[in-house]
N, C-alpha and C. Protein backbone atom coordinates (compact mmCIF):
# COMPACT_ATOMS: atom_id res chain seq x y z
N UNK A 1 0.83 -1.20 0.00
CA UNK A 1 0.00 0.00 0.00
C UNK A 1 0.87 1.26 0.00
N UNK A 2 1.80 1.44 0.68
CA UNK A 2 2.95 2.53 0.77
C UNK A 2 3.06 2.59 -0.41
N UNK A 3 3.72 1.55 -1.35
CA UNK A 3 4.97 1.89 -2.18
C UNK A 3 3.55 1.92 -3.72
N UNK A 4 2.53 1.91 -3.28
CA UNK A 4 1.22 2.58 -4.44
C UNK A 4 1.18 3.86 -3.80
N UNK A 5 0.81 4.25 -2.86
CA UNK A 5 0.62 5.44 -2.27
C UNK A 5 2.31 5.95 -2.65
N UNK A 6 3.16 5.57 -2.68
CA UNK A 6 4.28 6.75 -3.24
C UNK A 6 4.56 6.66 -4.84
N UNK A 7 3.71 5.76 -5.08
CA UNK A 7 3.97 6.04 -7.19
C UNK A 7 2.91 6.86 -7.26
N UNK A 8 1.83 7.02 -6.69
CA UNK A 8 0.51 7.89 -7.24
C UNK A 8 1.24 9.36 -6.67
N UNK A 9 2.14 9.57 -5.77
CA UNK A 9 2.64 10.93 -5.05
C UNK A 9 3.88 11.04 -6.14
N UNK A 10 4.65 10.27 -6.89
CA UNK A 10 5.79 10.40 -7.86
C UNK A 10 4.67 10.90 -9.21
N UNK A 11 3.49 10.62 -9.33
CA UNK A 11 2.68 10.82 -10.65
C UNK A 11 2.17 12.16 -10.89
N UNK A 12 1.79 12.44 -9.31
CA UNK A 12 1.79 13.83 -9.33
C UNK A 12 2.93 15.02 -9.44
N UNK A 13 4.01 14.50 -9.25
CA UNK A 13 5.19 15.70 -9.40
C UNK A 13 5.80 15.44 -7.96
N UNK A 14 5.42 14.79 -7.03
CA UNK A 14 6.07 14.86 -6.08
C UNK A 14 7.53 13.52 -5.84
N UNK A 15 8.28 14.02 -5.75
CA UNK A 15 9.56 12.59 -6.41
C UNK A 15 10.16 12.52 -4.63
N UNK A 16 9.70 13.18 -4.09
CA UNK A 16 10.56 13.12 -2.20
C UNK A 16 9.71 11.81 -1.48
N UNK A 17 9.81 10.68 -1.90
CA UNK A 17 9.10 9.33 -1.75
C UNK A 17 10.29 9.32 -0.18
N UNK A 18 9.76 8.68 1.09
CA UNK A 18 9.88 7.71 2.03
C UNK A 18 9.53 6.72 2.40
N UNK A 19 9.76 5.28 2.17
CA UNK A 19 9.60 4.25 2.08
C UNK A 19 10.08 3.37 3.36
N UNK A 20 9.29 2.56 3.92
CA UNK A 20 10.13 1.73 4.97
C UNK A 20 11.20 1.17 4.78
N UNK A 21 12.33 0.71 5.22
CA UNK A 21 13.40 -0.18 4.57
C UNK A 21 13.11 -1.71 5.74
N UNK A 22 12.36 -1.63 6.34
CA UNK A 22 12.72 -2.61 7.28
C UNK A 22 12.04 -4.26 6.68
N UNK A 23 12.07 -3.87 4.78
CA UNK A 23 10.77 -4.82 5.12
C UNK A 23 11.01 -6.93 4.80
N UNK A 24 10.87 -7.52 5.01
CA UNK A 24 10.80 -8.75 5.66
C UNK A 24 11.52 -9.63 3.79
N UNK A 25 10.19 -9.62 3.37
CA UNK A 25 10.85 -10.17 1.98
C UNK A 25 11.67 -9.43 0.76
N UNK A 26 12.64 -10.39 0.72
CA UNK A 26 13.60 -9.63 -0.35
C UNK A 26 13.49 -8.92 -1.57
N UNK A 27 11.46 -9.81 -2.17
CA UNK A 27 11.55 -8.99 -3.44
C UNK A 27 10.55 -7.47 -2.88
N UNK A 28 10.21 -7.07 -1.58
CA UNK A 28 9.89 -6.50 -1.46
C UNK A 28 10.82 -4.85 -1.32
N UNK A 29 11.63 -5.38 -0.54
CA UNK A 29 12.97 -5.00 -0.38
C UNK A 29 13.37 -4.22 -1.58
N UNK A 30 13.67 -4.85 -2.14
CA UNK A 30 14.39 -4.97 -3.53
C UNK A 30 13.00 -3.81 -4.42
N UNK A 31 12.40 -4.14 -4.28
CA UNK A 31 11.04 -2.87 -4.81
C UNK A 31 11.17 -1.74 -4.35
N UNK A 32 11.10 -1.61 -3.22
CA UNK A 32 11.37 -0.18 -2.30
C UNK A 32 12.57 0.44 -2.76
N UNK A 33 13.17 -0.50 -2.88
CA UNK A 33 14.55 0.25 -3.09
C UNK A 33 14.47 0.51 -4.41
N UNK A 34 14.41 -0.44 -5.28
CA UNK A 34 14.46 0.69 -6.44
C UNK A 34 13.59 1.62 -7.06
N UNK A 35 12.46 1.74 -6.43
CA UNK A 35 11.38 2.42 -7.05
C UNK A 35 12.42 3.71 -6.02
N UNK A 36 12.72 3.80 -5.12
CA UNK A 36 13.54 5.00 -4.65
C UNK A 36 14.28 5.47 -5.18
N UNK A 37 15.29 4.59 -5.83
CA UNK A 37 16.36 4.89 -6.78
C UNK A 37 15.82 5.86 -8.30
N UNK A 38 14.37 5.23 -8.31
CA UNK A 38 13.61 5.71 -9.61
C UNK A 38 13.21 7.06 -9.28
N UNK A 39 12.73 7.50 -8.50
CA UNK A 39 12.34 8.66 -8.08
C UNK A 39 13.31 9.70 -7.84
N UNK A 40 14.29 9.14 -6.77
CA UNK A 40 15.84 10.33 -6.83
C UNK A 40 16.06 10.71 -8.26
N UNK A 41 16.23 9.56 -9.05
CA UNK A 41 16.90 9.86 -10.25
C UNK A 41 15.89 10.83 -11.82
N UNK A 42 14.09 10.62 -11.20
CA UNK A 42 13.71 11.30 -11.72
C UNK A 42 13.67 12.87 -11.41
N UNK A 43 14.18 12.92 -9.91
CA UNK A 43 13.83 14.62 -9.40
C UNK A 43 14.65 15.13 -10.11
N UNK A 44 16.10 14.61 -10.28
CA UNK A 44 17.14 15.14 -10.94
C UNK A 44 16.87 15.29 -12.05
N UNK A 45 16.16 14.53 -13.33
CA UNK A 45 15.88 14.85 -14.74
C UNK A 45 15.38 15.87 -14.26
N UNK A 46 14.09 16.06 -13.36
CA UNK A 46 12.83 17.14 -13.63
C UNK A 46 13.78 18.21 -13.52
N UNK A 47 15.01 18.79 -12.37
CA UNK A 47 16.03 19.80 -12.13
C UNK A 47 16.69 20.16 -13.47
N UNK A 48 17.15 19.56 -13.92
CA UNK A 48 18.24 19.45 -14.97
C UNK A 48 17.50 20.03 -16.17
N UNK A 49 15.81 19.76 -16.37
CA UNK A 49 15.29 20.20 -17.08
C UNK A 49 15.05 21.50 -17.43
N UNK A 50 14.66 21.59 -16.29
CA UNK A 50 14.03 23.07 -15.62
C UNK A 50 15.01 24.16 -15.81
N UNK A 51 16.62 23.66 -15.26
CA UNK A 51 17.60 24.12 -15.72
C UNK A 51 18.16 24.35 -16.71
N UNK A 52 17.68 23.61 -17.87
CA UNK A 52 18.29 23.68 -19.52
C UNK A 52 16.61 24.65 -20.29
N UNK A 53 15.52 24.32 -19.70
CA UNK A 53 14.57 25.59 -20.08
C UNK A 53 15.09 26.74 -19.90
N UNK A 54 15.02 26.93 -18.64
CA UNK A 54 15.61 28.45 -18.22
C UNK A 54 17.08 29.05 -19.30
N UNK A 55 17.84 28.05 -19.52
CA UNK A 55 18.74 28.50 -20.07
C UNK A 55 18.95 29.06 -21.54
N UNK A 56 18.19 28.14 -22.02
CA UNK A 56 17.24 28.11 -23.03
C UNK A 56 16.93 29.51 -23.63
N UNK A 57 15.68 29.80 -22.72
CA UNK A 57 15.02 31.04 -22.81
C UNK A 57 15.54 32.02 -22.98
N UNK A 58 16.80 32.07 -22.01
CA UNK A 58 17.53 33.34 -21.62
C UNK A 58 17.99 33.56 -22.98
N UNK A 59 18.99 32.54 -23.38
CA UNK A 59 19.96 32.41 -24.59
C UNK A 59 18.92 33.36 -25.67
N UNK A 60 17.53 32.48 -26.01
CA UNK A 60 16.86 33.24 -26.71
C UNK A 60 16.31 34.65 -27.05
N UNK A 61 16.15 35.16 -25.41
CA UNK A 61 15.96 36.54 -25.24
C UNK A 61 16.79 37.35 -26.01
N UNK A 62 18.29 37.67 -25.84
CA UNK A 62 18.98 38.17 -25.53
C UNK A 62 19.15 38.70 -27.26
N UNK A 63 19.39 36.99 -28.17
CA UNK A 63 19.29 37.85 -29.23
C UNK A 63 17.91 38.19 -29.94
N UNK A 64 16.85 38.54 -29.54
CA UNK A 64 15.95 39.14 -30.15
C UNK A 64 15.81 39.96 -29.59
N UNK A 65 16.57 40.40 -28.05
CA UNK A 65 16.21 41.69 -27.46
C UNK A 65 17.28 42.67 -29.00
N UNK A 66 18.69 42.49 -28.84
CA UNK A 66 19.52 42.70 -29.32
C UNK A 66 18.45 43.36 -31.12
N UNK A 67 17.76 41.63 -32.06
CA UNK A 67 17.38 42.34 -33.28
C UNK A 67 16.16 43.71 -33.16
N UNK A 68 15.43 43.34 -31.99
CA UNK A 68 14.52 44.21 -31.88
C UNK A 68 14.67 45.86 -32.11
N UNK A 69 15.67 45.90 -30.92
CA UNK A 69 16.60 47.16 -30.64
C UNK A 69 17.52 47.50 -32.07
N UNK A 70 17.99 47.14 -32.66
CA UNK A 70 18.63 47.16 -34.06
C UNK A 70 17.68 47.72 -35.10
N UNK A 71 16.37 47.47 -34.93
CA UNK A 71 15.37 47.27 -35.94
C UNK A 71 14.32 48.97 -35.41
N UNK A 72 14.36 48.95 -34.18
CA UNK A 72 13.81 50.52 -33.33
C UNK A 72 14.85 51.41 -34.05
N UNK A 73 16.50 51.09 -33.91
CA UNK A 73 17.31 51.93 -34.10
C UNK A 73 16.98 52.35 -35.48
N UNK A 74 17.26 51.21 -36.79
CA UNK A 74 16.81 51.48 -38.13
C UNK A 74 15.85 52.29 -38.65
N UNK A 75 14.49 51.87 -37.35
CA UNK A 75 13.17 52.52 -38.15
C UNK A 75 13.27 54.24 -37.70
N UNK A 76 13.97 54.41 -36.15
CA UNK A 76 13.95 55.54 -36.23
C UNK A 76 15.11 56.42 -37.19
């Protein structure tokens, strides 16, 4: 029930999953753990993303601020 209750909380955007570790059978074990592993490693895509948008954008701004201003200068 946890480790459904933390994929439906990873589905929503939330990737900060806590999971018991204490638990009895190995393939259970072995689930927890990597569905954890799955989640760390997705927060980091979602970061990395977010980080290459932003960068993105900026890059883009800069030269259309640049033709815009070129193009004000011309018309006036």
């Amino acid at each position: 029930k946890q480790v459904a209750a933390a994929a439906k909380q990873v589905q929503e955007g939330s990737y900060s999953v806590d999971l018991p570790q204490d638990c009895k059978e190995k393939e259970v074990y072995e689930l927890v753990t990597s569905f954890e592993n799955m989640a760390q490693k997705l927060e980091q895509l979602e970061k990395t993303r977010t980080e290459l948008l932003a960068g993105v954008t900026h890059e883009l701004k800069t030269p259309v601020t640049s033709i815009s201003g070129l193009l004000q200068a011309v018309k006036d």
